[in-house]
C-alpha atoms as a PDB file:
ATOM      1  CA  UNK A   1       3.215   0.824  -6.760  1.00  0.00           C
ATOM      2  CA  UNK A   2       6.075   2.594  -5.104  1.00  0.00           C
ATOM      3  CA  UNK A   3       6.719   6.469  -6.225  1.00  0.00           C
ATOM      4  CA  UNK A   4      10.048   5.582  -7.220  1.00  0.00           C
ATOM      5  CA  UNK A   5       9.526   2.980  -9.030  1.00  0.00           C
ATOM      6  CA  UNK A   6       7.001   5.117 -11.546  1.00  0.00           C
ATOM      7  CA  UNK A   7       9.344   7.825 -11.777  1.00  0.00           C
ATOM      8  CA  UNK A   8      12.253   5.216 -12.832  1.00  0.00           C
ATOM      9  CA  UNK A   9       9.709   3.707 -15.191  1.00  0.00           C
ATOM     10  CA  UNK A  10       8.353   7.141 -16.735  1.00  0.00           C
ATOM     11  CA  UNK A  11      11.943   8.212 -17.069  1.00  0.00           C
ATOM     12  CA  UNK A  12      12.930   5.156 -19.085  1.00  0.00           C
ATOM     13  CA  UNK A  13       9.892   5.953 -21.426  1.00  0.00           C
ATOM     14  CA  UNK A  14      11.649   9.853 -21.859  1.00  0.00           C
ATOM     15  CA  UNK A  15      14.849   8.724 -22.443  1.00  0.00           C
ATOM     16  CA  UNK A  16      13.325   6.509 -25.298  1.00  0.00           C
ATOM     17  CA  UNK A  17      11.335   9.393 -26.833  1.00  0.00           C
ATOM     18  CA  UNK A  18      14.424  12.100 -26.138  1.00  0.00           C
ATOM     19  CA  UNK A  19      16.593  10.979 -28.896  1.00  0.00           C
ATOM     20  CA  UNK A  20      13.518  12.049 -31.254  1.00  0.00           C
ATOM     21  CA  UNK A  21      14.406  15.175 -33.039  1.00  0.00           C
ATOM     22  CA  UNK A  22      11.157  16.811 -32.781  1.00  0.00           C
ATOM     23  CA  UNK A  23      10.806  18.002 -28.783  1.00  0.00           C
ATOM     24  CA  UNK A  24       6.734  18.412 -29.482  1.00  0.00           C
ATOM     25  CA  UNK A  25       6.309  14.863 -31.053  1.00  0.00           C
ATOM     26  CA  UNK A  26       8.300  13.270 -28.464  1.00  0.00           C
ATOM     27  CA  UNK A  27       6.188  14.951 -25.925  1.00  0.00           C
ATOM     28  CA  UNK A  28       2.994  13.977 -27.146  1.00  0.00           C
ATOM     29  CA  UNK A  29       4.427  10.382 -27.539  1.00  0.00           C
ATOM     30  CA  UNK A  30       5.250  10.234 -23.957  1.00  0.00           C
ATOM     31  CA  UNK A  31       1.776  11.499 -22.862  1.00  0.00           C
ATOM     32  CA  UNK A  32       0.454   9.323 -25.491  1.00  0.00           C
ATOM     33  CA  UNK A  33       2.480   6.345 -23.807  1.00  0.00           C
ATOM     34  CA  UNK A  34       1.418   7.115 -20.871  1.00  0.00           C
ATOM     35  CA  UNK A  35      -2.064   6.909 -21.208  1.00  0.00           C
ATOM     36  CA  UNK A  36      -2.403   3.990 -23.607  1.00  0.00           C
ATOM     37  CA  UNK A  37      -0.291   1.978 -21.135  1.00  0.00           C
ATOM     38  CA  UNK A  38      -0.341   2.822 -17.410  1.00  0.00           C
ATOM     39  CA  UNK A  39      -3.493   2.265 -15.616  1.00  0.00           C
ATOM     40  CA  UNK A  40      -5.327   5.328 -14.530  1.00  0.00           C
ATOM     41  CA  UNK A  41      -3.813   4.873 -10.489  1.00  0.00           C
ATOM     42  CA  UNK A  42      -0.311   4.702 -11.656  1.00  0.00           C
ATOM     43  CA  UNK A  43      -0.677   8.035 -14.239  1.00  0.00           C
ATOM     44  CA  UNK A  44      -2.608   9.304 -11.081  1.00  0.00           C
ATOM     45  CA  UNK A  45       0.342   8.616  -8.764  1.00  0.00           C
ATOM     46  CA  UNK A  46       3.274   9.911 -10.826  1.00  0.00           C
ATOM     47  CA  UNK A  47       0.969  13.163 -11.786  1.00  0.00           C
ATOM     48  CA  UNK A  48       0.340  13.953  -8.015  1.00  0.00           C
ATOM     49  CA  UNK A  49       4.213  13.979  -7.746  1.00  0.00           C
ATOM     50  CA  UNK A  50       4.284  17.118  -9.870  1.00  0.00           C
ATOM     51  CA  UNK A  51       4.685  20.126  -7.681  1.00  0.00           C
ATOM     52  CA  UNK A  52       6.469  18.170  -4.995  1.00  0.00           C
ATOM     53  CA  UNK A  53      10.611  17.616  -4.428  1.00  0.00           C
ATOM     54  CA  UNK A  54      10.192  13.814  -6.083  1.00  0.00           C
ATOM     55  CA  UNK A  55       9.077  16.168  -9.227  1.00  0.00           C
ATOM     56  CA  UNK A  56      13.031  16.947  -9.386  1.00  0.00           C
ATOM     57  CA  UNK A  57      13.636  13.243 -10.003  1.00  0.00           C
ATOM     58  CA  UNK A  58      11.773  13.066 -13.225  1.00  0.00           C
ATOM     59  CA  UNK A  59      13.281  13.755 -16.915  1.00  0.00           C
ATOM     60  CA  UNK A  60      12.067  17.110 -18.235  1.00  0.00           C
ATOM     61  CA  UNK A  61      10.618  15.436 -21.211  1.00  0.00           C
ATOM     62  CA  UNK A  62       8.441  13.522 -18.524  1.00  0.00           C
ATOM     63  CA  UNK A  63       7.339  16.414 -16.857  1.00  0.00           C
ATOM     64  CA  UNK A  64       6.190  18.313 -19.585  1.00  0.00           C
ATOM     65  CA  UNK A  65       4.114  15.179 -20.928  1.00  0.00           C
ATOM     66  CA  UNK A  66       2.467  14.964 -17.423  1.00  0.00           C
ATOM     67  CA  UNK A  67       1.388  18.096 -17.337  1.00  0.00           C
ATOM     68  CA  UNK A  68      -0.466  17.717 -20.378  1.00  0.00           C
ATOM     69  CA  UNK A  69      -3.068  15.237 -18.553  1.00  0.00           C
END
């Protein structure tokens, strides 16, 4: 799947779990997410993004939860 197309996808899951009023919960919901729902080569994809300029397209609340794979 296209790089873009994961980030746009992740980022829809953050904005869902941003308007939680508990930043650690909706963290661990996105991580959560994330692994109950993406196979393992798309969560491998978006998490090899981290570190990189496409890293800058992705929701803070995303990028935390990646880096807790």
């Amino acid at each position: 799947m296209k790089l873009e197309k994961l980030i746009a996808m992740a980022n829809q899951i953050g904005a869902f779990f941003e308007a939680m009023p508990d930043h650690e919960q909706a963290v661990a919901d996105v991580a959560n997410h994330l692994r109950r729902s993406w196979e393992p080569r798309m969560r491998q994809q978006i998490i090899a993004c981290l570190g990189t300029t496409n890293e800058e397209q992705l929701k803070p609340l995303v990028r935390e939860a990646l880096r807790r794979f």
